[in-house]
N, C-alpha and C. Protein backbone atom coordinates (compact mmCIF):
# COMPACT_ATOMS: atom_id res chain seq x y z
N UNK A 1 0.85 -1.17 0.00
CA UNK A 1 0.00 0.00 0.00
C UNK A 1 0.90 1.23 0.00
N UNK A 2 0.72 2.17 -0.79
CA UNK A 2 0.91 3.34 -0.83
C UNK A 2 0.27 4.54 -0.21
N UNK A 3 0.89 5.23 0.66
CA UNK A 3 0.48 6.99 1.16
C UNK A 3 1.33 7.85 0.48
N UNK A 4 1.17 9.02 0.91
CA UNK A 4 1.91 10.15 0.58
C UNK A 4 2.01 11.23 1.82
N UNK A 5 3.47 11.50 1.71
CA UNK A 5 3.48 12.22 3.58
C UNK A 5 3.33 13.42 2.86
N UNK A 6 2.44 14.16 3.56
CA UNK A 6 1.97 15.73 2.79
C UNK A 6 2.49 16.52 3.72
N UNK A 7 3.87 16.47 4.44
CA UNK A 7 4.83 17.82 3.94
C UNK A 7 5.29 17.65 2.55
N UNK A 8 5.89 16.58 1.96
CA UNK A 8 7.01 16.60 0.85
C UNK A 8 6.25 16.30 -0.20
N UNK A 9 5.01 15.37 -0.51
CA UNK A 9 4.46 14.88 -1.20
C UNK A 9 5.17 13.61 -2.13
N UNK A 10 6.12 12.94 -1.43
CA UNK A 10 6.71 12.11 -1.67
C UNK A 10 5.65 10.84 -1.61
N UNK A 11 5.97 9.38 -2.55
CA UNK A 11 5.06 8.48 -2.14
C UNK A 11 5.77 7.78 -1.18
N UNK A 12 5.55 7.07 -0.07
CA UNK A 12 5.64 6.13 0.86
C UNK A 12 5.04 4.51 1.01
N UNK A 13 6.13 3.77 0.56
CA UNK A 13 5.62 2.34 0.42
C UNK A 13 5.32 1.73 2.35
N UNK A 14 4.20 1.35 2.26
CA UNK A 14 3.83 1.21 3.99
C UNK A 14 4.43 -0.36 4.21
N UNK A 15 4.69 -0.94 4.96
CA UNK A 15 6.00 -2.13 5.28
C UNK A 15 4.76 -2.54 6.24
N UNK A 16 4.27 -1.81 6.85
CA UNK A 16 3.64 -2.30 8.56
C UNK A 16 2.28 -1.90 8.20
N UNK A 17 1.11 -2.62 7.71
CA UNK A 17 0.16 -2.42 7.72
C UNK A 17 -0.96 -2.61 8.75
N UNK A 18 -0.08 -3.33 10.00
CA UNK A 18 -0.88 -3.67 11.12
C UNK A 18 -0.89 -2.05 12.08
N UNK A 19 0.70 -1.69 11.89
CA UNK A 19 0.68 -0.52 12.36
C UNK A 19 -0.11 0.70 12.03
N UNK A 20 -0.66 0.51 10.43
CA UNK A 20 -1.51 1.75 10.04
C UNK A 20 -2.53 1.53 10.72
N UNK A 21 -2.69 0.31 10.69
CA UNK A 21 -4.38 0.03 10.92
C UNK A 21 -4.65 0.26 12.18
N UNK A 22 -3.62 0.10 13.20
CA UNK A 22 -3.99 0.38 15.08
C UNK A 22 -3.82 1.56 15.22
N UNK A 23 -5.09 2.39 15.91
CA UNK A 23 -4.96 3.25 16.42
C UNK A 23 -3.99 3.69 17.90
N UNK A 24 -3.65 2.57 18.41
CA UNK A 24 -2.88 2.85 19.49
C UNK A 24 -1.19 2.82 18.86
N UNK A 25 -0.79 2.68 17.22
CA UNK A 25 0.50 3.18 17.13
C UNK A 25 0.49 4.77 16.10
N UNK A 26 1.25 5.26 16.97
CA UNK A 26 1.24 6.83 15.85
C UNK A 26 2.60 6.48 15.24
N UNK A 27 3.12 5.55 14.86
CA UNK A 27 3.90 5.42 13.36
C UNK A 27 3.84 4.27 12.41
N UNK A 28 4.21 4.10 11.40
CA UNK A 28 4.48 3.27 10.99
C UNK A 28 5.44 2.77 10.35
N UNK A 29 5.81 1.96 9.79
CA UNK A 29 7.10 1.75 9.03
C UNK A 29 7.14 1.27 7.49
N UNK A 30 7.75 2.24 6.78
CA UNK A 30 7.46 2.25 5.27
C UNK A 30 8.99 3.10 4.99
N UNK A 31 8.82 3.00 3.67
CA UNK A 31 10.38 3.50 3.12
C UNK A 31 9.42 4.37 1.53
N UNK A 32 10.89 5.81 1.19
CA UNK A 32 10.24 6.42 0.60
C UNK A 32 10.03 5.40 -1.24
N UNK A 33 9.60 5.65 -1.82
CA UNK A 33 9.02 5.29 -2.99
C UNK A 33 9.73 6.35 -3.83
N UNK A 34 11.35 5.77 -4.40
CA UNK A 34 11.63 7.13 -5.62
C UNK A 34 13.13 6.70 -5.67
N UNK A 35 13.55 6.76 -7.10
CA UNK A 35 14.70 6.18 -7.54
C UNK A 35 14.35 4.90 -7.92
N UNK A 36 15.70 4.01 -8.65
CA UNK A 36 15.26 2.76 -8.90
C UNK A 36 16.05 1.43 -7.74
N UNK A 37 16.28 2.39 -6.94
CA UNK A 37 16.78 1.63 -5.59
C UNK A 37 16.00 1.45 -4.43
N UNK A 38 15.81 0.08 -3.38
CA UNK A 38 15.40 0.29 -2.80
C UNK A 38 15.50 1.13 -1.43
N UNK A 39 14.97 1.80 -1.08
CA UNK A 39 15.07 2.79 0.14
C UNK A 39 15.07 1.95 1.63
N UNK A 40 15.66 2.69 2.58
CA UNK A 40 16.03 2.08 4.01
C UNK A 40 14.55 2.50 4.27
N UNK A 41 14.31 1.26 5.49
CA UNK A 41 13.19 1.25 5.80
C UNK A 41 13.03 2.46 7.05
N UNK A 42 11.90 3.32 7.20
CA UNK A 42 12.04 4.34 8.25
C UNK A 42 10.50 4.54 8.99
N UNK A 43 10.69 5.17 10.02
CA UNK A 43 9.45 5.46 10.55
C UNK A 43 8.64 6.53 9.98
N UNK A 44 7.47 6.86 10.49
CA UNK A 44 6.37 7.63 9.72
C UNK A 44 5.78 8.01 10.32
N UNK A 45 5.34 9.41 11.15
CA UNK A 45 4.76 10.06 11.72
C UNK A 45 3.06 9.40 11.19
N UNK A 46 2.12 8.73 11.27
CA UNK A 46 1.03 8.45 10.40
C UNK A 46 0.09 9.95 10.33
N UNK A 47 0.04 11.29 11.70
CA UNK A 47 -0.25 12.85 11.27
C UNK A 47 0.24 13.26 9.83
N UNK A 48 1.56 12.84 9.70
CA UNK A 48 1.67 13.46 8.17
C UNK A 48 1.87 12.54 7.14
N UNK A 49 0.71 11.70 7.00
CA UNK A 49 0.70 10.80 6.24
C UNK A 49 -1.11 10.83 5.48
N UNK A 50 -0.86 11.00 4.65
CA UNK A 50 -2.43 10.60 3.69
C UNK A 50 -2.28 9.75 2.21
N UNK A 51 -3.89 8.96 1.97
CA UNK A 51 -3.87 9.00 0.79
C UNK A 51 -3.06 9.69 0.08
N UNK A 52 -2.85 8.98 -1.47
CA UNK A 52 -2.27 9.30 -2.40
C UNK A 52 -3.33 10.45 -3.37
N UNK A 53 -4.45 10.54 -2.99
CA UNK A 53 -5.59 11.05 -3.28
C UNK A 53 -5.89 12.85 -2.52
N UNK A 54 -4.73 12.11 -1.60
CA UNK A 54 -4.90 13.86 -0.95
C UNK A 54 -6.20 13.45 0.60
N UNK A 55 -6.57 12.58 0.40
CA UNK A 55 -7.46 12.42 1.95
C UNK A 55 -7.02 11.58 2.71
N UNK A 56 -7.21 12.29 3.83
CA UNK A 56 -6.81 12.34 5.47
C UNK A 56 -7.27 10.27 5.71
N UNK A 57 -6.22 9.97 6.60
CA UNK A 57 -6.63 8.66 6.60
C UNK A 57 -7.69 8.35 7.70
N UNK A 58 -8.61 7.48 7.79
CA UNK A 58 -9.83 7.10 8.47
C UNK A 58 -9.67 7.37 10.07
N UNK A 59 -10.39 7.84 11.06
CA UNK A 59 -9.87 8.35 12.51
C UNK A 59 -9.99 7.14 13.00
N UNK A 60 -10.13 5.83 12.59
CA UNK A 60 -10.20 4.69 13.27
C UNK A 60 -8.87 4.01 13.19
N UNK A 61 -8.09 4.76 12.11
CA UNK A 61 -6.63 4.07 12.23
C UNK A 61 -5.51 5.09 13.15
N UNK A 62 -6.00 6.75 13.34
CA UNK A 62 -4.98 7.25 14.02
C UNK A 62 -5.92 7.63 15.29
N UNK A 63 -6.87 7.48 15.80
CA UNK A 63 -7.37 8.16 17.12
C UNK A 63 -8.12 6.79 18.22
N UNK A 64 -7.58 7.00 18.94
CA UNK A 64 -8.04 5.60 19.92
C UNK A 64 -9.49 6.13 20.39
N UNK A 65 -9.91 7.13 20.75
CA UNK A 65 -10.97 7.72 21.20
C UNK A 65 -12.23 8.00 20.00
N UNK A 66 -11.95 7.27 18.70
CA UNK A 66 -12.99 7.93 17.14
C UNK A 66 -14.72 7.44 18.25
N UNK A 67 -14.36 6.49 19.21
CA UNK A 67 -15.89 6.24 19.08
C UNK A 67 -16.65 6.27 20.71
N UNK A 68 -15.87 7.52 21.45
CA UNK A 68 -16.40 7.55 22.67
C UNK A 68 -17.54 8.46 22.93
N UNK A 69 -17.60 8.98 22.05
CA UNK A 69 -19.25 9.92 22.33
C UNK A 69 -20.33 8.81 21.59
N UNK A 70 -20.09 8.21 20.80
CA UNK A 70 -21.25 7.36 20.40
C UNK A 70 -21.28 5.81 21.67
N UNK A 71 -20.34 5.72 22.42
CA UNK A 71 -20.68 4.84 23.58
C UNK A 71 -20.96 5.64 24.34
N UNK A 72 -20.70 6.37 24.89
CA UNK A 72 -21.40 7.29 25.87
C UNK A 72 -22.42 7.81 25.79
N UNK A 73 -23.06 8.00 24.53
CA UNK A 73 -24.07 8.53 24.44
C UNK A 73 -25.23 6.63 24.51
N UNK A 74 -24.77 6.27 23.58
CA UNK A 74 -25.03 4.75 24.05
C UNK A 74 -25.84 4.31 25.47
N UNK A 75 -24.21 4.28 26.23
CA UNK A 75 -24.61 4.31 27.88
C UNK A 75 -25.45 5.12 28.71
N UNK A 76 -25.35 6.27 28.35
CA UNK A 76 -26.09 7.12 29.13
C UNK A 76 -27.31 7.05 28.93
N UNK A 77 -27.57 6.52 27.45
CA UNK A 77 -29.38 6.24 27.12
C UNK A 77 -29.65 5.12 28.37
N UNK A 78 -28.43 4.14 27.59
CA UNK A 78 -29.42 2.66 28.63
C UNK A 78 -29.59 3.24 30.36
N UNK A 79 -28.69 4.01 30.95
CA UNK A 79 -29.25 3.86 31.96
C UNK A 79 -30.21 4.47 32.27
């Protein structure tokens, strides 16, 4: 899978896709995408990381908290 870190707009080949996907890691590990060599593998802020499309990646892969007002609001009904 491919991102693009939008300071540089470089592409970023993602290595750790378990890491994108958990919200409890804020990096991941991918190497840049450019030249015909392969690149050292490095960490990745996933904040400055998006689609190749230009959109922000899903808050379920960078925010541990995407779904505490909809349980709380949840809970507070049932009781």
């Amino acid at each position: 899978m491919f991102l693009k870190q939008r300071t540089t707009g470089k592409l970023i080949e993602v290595l750790s896709q378990q890491d994108l996907f958990n919200p409890m890691h804020g990096t991941i590990i991918g190497r840049y995408h450019a030249g015909e060599e392969l690149q050292e593998p490095e960490r990745f802020d996933k904040t400055d990381l998006v689609f190749t499309s230009d959109e922000p990646m899903p808050k379920c892969w960078t925010d541990v908290h995407y779904r505490d007002a909809a349980v709380f609001h949840y809970y507070k009904k049932a009781s």
